[in-house]
Structures are given as C-alpha cells and as structure tokens.
Protein backbone atom coordinates (compact mmCIF):
# COMPACT_ATOMS: atom_id res chain seq x y z
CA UNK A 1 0.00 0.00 0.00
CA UNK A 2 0.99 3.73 -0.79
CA UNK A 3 0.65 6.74 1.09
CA UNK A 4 -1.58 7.86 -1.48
CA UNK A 5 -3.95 5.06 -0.40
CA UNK A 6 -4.42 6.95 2.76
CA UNK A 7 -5.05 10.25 1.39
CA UNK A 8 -8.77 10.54 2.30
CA UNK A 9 -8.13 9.30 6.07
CA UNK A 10 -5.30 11.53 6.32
CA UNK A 11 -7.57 14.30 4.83
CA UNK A 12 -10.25 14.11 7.67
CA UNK A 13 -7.56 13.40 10.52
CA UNK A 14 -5.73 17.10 9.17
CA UNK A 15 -9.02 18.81 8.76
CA UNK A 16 -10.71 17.41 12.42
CA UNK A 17 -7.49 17.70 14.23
CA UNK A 18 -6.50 21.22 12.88
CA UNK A 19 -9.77 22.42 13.10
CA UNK A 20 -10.22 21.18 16.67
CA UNK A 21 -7.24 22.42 17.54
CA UNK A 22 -7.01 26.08 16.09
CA UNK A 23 -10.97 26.02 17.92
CA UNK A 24 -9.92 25.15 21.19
CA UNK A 25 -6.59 26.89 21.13
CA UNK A 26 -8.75 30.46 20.59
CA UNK A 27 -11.51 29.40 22.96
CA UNK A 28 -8.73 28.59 25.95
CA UNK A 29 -7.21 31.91 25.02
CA UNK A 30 -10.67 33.43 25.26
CA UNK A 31 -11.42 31.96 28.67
CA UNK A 32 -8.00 32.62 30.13
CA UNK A 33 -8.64 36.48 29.16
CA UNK A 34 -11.85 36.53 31.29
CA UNK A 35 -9.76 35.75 34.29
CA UNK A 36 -12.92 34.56 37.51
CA UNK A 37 -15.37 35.81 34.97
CA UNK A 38 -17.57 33.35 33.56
CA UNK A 39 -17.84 33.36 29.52
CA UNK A 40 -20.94 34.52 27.63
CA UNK A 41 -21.87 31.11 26.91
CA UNK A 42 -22.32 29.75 30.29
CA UNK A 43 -24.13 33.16 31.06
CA UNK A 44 -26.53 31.73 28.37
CA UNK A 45 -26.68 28.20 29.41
CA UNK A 46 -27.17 29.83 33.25
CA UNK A 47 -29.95 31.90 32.12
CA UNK A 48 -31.82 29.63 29.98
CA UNK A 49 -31.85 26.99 32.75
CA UNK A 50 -32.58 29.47 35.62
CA UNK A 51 -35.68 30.36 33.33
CA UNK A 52 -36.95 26.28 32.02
CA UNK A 53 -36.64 25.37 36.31
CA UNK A 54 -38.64 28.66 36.66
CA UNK A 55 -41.71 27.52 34.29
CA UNK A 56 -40.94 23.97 36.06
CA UNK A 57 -42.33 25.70 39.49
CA UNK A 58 -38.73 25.88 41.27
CA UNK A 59 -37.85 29.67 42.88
CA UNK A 60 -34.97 29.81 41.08
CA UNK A 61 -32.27 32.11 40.54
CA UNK A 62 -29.27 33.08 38.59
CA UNK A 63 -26.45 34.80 40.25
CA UNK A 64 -23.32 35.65 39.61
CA UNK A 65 -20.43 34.06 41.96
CA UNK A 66 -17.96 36.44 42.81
CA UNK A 67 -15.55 34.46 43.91
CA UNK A 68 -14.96 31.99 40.97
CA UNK A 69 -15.84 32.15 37.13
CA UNK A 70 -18.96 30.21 37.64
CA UNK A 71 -22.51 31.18 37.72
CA UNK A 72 -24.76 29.57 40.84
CA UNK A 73 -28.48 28.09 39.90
CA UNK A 74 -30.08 28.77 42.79
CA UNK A 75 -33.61 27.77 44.74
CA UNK A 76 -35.03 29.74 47.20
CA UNK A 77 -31.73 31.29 47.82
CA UNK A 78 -29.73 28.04 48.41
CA UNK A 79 -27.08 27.46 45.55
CA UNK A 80 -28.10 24.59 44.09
CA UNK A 81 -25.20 24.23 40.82
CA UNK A 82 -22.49 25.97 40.27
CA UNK A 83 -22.41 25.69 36.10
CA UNK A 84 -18.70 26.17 35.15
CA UNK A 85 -17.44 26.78 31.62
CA UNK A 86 -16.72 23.09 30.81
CA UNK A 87 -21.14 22.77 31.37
CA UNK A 88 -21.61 25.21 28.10
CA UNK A 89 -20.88 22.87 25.93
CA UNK A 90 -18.69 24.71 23.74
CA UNK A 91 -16.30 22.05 23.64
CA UNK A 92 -18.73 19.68 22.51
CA UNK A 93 -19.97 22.15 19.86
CA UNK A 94 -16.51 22.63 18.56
CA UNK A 95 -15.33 18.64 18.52
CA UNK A 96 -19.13 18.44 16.17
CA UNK A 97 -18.15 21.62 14.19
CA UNK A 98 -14.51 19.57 12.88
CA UNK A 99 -16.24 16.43 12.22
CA UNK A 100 -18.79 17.99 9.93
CA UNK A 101 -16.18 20.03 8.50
CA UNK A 102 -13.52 17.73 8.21
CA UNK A 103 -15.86 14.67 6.97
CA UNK A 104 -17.17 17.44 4.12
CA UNK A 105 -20.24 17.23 2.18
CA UNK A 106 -22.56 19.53 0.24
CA UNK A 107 -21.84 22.96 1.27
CA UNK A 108 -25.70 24.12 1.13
CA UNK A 109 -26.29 21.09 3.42
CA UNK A 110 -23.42 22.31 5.35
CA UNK A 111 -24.71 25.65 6.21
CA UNK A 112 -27.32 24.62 8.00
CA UNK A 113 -27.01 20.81 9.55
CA UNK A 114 -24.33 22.51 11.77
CA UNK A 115 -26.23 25.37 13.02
CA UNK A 116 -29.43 22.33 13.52
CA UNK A 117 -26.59 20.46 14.83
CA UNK A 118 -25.26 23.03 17.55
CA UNK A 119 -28.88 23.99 18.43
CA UNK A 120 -29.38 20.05 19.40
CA UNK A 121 -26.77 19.51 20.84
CA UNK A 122 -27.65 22.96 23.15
CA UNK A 123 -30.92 21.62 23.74
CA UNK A 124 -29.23 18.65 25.07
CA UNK A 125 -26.54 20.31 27.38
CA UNK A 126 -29.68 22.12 28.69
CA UNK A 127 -32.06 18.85 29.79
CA UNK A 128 -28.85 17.63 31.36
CA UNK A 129 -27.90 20.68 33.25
CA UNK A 130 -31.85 20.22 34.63
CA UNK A 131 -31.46 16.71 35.79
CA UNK A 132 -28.23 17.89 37.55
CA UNK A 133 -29.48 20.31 39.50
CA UNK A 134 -32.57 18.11 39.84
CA UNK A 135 -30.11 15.59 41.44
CA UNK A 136 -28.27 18.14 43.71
CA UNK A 137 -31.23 19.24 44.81
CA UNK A 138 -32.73 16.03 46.40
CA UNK A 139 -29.03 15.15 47.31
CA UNK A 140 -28.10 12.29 45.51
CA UNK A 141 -24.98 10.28 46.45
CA UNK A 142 -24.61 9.41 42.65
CA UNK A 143 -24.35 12.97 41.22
CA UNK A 144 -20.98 12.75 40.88
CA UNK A 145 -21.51 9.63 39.12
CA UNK A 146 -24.34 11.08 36.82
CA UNK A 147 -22.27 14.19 36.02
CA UNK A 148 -19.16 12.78 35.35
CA UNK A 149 -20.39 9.48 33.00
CA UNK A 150 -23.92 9.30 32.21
CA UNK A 151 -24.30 12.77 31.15
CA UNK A 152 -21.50 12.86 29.54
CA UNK A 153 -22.16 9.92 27.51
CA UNK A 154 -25.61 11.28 26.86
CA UNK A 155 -24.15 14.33 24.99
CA UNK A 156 -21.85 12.61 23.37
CA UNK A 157 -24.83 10.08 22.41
CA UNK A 158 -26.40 12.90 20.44
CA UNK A 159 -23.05 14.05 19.11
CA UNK A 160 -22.93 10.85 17.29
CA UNK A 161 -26.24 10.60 16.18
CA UNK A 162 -26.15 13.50 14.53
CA UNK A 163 -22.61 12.74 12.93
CA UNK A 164 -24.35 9.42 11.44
CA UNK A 165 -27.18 11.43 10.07
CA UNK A 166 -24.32 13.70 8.52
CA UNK A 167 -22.59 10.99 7.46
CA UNK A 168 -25.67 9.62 5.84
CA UNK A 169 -27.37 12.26 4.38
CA UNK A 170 -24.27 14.99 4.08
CA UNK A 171 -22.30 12.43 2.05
CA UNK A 172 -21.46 13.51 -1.39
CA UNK A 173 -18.83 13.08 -4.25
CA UNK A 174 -16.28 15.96 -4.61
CA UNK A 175 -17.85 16.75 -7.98
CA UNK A 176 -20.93 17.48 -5.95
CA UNK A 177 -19.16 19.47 -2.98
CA UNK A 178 -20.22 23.04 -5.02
C-alpha cells in the first residue's frame, strides 16, 4: 500500500485535528482572558436553565459568583449548581463543528445541519444541566456519578447521532461538494 492510499483518512484526521485544535486553542485563550469571569456562553446556558426550572415551578435564581468564574443556579436562595465553563458545551460544539467540517459534504447542506446540529446539541446540554441540579437538589450520592459518566455519555450520544445522520445524508462526491 501507498501513502496515497491513505489520502482521504489523512484528509479528515488534518481537517478534524486542525480544526479542533485552532478552535480550542482560541476558545482557551478566550477563557484565560476573562480571568474569575464566567464566559458569555455559560451566562446563556445559566440563564436559559434558571428560566426552564422557573416555568418547572422551582424559585430559582441566577447569580453571579464572585468568587470563581462560575454562575450559581439557585432555589429559594440556596445554591443549588455551580455551572462552570466546561457545562456550556462549547467544547462539545466545537469537537461536532470539525467532524462535519472535516468529513465534508454539500456545502448548502453544510450551512445549516451545523447550526441544527449546535442547536441540538444545546438543547441537550440544557435537559442535562436540569437533571443535575434536579439531582443536587434532592441530594443524591450518585451525582458525581451522573455528572461525570452518564451525562457525559448522553451528549456525546447525540453528538454521534447527529454525525451518522451527517454521514448519511451529508455524504457527497467531490464533484458534488459546489
């Protein structure tokens, strides 16, 4: 076997792997230059969670913590979560972003399957964020265990669901790429 034989694996590895890279390199950078300030992003996720518990009959709260770069989902003025940058899912949005990108595909399809894509995948990181502070609020001994593996699974779950629908439906020749 050639090199040459390789070309299209090498192709996606390059574009996933620079693209994830170059992505996380300016989102570290970003979040490094906020210093204990929490990023837009998790002010979003914050909010929009604060405001689905709300309509779900909790007294809850957003606030600020001044002391770390977190923002504290709160009931009935009792923090509840503390949702950290790594909960935004921006991470997971970028590694979906290269995949899409690097795997290729019709560029009309392109344009919007990833902004579909990111909106799912949101909509995910925000029923999980719920059943977190669902957890921490009747103080479960497995939220550690729910956080860290089956939530984390779950997102990922959806991450690869929507890669094989990508995968199957994105799918085209080069000659059709434009």
């Amino acid at each position: 076997m050639k090199l040459s034989d390789y070309k299209p694996a090498l192709r996606f590895l390059g574009y996933f792997l620079g693209s994830y890279f170059v992505l996380n390199l300016i989102y570290g950078v970003w979040i490094e230059s906020l210093g204990q300030h929490p990023d837009a992003m998790t002010h979003l996720v914050s909010d929009q969670s604060g405001k689905i518990l709300e309509l779900l009959g909790y007294n809850a709260s957003v606030i600020l913590n001044t002391t770390a770069p977190t923002v504290k989902l709160m009931n009935g003025g009792q923090t509840v979560l503390n949702v950290f940058e790594g909960c935004n899912g921006v991470n997971v949005f970028i590694v979906f972003f290269s995949f899409v990108l690097a795997f290729g595909g019709r560029r009309r399809r392109m344009v919007w399957f990833i902004p579909l894509g990111l909106v799912a995948i949101h909509a995910a990181n925000l029923i999980r964020i719920l059943f977190l502070f669902w957890l921490a609020e009747q103080g479960s001994n497995y939220f550690y265990y729910f956080h860290k593996y089956l939530f984390t699974a779950a997102i990922y779950a959806v991450v690869f669901v929507l890669w094989w629908i990508w995968i199957k439906w994105g799918n085209t020749t080069v000659s059709e790429k434009h």
